[in-house]
C-alpha atoms as a PDB file:
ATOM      1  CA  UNK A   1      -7.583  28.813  13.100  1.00  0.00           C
ATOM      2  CA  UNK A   2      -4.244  27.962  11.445  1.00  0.00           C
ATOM      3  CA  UNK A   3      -4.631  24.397   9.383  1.00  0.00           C
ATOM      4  CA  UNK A   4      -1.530  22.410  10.170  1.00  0.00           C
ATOM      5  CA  UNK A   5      -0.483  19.716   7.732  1.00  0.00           C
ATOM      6  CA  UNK A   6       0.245  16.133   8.459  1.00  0.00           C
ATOM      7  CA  UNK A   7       3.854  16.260   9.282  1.00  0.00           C
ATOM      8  CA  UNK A   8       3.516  18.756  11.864  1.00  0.00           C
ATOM      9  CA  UNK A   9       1.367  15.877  13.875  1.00  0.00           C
ATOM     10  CA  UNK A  10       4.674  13.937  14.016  1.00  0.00           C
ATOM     11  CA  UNK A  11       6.155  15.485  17.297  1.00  0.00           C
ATOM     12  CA  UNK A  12       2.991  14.497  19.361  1.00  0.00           C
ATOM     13  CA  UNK A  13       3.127  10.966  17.818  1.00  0.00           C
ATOM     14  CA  UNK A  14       6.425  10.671  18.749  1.00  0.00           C
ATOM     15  CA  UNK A  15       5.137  12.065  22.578  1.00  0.00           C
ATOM     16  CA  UNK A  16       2.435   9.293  22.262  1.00  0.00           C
ATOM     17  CA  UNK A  17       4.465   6.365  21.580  1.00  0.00           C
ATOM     18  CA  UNK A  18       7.028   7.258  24.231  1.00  0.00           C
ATOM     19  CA  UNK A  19       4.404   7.524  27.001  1.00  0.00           C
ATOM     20  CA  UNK A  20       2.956   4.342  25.634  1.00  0.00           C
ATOM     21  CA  UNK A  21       6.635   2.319  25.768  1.00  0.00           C
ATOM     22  CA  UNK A  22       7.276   4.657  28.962  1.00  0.00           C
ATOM     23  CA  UNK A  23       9.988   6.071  27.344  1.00  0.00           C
ATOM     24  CA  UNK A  24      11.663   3.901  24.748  1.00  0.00           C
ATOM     25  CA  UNK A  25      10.782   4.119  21.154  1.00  0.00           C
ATOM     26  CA  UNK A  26      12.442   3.040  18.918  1.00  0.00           C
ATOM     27  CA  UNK A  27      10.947   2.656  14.988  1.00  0.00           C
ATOM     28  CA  UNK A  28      11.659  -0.213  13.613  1.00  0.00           C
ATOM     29  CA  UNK A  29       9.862   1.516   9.763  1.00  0.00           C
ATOM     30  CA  UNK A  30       8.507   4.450   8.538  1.00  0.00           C
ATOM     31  CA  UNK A  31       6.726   5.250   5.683  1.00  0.00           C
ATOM     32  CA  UNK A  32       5.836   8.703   3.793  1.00  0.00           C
ATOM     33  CA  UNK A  33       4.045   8.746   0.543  1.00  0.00           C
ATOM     34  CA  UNK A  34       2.277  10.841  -2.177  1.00  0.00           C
ATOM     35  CA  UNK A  35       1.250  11.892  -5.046  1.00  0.00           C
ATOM     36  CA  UNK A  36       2.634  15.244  -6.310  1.00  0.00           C
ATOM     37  CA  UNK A  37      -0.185  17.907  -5.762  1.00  0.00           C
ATOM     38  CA  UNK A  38      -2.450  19.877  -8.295  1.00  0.00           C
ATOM     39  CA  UNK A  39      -1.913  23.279  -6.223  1.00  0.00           C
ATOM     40  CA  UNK A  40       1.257  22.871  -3.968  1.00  0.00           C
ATOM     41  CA  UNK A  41       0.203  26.444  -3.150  1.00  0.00           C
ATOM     42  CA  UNK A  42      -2.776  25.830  -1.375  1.00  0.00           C
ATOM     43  CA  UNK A  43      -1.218  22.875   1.382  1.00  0.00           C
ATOM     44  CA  UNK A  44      -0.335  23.945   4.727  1.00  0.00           C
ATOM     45  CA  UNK A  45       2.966  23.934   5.629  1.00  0.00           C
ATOM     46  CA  UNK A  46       5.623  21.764   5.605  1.00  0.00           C
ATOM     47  CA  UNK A  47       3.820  20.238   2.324  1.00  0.00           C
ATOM     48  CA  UNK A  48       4.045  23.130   0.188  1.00  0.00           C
ATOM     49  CA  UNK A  49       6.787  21.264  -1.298  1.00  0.00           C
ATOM     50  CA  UNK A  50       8.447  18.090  -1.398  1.00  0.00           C
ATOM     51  CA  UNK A  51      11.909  19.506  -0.022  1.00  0.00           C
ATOM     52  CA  UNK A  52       9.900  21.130   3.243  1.00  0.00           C
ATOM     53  CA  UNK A  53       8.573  18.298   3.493  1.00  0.00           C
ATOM     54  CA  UNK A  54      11.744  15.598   3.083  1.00  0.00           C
ATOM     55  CA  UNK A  55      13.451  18.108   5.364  1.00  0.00           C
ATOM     56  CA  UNK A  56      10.434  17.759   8.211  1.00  0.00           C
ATOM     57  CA  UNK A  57      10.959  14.129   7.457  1.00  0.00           C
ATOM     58  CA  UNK A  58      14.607  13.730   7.865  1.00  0.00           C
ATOM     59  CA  UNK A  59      14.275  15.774  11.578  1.00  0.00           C
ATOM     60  CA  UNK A  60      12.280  12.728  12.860  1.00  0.00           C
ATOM     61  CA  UNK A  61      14.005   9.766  10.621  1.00  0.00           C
ATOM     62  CA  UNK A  62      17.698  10.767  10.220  1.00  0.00           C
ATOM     63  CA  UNK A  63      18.637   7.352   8.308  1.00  0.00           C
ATOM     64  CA  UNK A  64      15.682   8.072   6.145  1.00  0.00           C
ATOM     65  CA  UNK A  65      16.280   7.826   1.978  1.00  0.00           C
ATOM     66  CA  UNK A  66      13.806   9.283  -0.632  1.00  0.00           C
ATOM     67  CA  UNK A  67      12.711   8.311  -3.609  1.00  0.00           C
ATOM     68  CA  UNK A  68      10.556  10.246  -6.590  1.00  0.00           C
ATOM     69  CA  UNK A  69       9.091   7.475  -8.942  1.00  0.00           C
ATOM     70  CA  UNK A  70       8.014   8.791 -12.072  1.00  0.00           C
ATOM     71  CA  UNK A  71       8.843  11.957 -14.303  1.00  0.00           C
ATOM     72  CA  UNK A  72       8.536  14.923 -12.239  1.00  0.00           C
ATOM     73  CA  UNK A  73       7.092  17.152 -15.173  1.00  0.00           C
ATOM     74  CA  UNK A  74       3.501  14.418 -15.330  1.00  0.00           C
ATOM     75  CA  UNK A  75       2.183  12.884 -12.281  1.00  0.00           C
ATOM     76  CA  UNK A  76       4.681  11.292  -9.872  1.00  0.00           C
ATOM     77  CA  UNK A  77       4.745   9.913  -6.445  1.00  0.00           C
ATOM     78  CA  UNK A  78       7.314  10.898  -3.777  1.00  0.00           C
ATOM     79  CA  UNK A  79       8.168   8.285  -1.113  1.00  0.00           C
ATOM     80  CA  UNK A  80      10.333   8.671   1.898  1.00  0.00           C
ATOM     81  CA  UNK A  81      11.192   5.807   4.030  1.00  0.00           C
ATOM     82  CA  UNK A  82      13.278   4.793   6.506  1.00  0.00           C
ATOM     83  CA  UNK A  83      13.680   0.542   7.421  1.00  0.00           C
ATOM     84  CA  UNK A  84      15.478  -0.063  10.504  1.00  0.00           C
ATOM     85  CA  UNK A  85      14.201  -3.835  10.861  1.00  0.00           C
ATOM     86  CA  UNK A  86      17.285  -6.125  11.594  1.00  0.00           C
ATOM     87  CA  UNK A  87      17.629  -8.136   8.313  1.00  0.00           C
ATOM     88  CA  UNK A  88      17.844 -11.378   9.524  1.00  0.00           C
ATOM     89  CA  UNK A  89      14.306 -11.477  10.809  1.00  0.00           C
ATOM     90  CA  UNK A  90      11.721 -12.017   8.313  1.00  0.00           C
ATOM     91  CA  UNK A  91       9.093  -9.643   7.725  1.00  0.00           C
ATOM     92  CA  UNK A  92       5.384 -11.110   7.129  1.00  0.00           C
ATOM     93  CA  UNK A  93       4.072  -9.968   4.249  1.00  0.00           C
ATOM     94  CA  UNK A  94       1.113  -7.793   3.627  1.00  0.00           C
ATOM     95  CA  UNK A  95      -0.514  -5.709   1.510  1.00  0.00           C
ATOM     96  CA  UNK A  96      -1.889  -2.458   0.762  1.00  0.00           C
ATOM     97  CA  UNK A  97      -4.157  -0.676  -1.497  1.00  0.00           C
ATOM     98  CA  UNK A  98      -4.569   2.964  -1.882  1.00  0.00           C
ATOM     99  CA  UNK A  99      -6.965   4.728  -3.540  1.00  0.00           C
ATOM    100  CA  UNK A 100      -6.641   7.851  -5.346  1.00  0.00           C
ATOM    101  CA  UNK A 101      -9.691  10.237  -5.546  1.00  0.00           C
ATOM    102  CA  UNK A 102      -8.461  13.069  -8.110  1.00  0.00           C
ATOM    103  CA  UNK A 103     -11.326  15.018 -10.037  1.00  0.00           C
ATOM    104  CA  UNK A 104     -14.241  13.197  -8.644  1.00  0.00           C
ATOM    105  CA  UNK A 105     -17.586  15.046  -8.759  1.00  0.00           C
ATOM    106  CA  UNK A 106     -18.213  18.274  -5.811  1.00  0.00           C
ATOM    107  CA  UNK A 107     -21.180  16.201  -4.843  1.00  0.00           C
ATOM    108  CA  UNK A 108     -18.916  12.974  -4.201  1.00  0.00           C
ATOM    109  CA  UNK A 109     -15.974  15.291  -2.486  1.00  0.00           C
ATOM    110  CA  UNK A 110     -18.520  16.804  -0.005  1.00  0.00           C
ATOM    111  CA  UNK A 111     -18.975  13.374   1.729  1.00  0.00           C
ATOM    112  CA  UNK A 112     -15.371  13.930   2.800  1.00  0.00           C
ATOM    113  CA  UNK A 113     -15.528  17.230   5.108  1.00  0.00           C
ATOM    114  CA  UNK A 114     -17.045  17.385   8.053  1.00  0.00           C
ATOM    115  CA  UNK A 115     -19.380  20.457   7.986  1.00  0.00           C
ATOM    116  CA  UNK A 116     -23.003  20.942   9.178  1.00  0.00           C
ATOM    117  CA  UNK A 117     -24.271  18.276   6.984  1.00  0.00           C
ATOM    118  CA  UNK A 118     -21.395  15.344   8.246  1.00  0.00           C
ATOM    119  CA  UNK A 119     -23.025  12.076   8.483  1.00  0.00           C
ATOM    120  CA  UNK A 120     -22.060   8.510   9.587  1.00  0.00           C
ATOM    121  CA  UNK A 121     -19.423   6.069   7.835  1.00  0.00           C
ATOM    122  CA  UNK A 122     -21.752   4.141   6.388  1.00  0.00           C
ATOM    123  CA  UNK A 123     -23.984   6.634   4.642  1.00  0.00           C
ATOM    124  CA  UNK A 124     -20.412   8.083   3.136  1.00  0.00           C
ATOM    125  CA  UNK A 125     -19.299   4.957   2.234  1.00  0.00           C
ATOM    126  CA  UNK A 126     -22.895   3.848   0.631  1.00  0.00           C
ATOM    127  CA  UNK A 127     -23.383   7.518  -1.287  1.00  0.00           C
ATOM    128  CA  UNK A 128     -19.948   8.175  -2.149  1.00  0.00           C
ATOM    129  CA  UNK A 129     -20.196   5.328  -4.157  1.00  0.00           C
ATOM    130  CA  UNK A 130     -16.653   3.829  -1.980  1.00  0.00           C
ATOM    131  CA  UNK A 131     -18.611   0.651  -0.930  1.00  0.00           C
ATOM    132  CA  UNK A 132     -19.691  -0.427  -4.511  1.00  0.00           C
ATOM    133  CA  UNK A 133     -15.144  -0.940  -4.917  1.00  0.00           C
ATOM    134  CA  UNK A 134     -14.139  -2.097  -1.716  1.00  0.00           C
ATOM    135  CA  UNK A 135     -13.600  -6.265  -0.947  1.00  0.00           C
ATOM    136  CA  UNK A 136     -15.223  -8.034   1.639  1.00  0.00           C
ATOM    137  CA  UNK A 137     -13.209 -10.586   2.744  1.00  0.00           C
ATOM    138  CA  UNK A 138     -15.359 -13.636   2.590  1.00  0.00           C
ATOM    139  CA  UNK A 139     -15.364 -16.822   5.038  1.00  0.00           C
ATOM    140  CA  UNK A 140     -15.307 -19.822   3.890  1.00  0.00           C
ATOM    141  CA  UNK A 141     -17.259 -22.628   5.884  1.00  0.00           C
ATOM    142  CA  UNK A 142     -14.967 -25.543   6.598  1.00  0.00           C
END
């Protein structure tokens, strides 16, 4: 079986949203983001590195622009984005949290492939430790 990385999805997305609009799509923003890798060697295709992917990028978002933040000889984050929302239209904002799970425990890791031993949400989320961290939003009673 040949592992396919994330990028290559972005053809059958695009087929998705079209049937879903029946026929017009247009996107309005698109984001791309990540941390450089540990072993660039070991990704699949187009994310061995940051130009294969920019270049997979820039196929499907032509007016894209990239970005690296941080020094490129430590840990940096590349970001590719493209923001075709007319400018006098607000945008709501919103927020977003990402989590970054870099040399956690093999016993943690395992609850995130599905093998023999995959079990529900919940159980990963309790034994993984991940639900201890994450914020429930609470309601208030009025």
């Amino acid at each position: 079986m040949e592992l396919l990385g994330f990028l290559s999805c972005l053809p059958l997305l695009e087929q998705y949203a079209r049937n879903a609009f029946e026929g017009e799509m247009n996107v309005e923003y698109a984001l791309f983001t990540r941390r450089n890798y540990k072993f660039p060697e070991k990704q699949p295709a187009p994310h061995s590195c940051w130009d294969e992917e920019k270049g997979e990028l820039y196929k499907h978002f032509p007016a894209g622009k990239e970005f690296v933040i941080g020094s490129t000889d430590k840990d940096h984050f590349y970001v590719f984005m493209q923001d075709n929302r007319p400018e006098n239209i607000p945008v709501e904002p919103y927020s977003t949290i990402e989590v970054a799970m870099n040399d956690m425990p093999r016993s943690s890791m395992d609850h995130f492939y599905r093998g023999d031993n995959f079990v529900t949400e919940s159980v990963t989320l309790s034994e993984s430790g991940i639900s201890k961290i994450i914020l429930k939003k609470q309601r208030s009673i009025v």
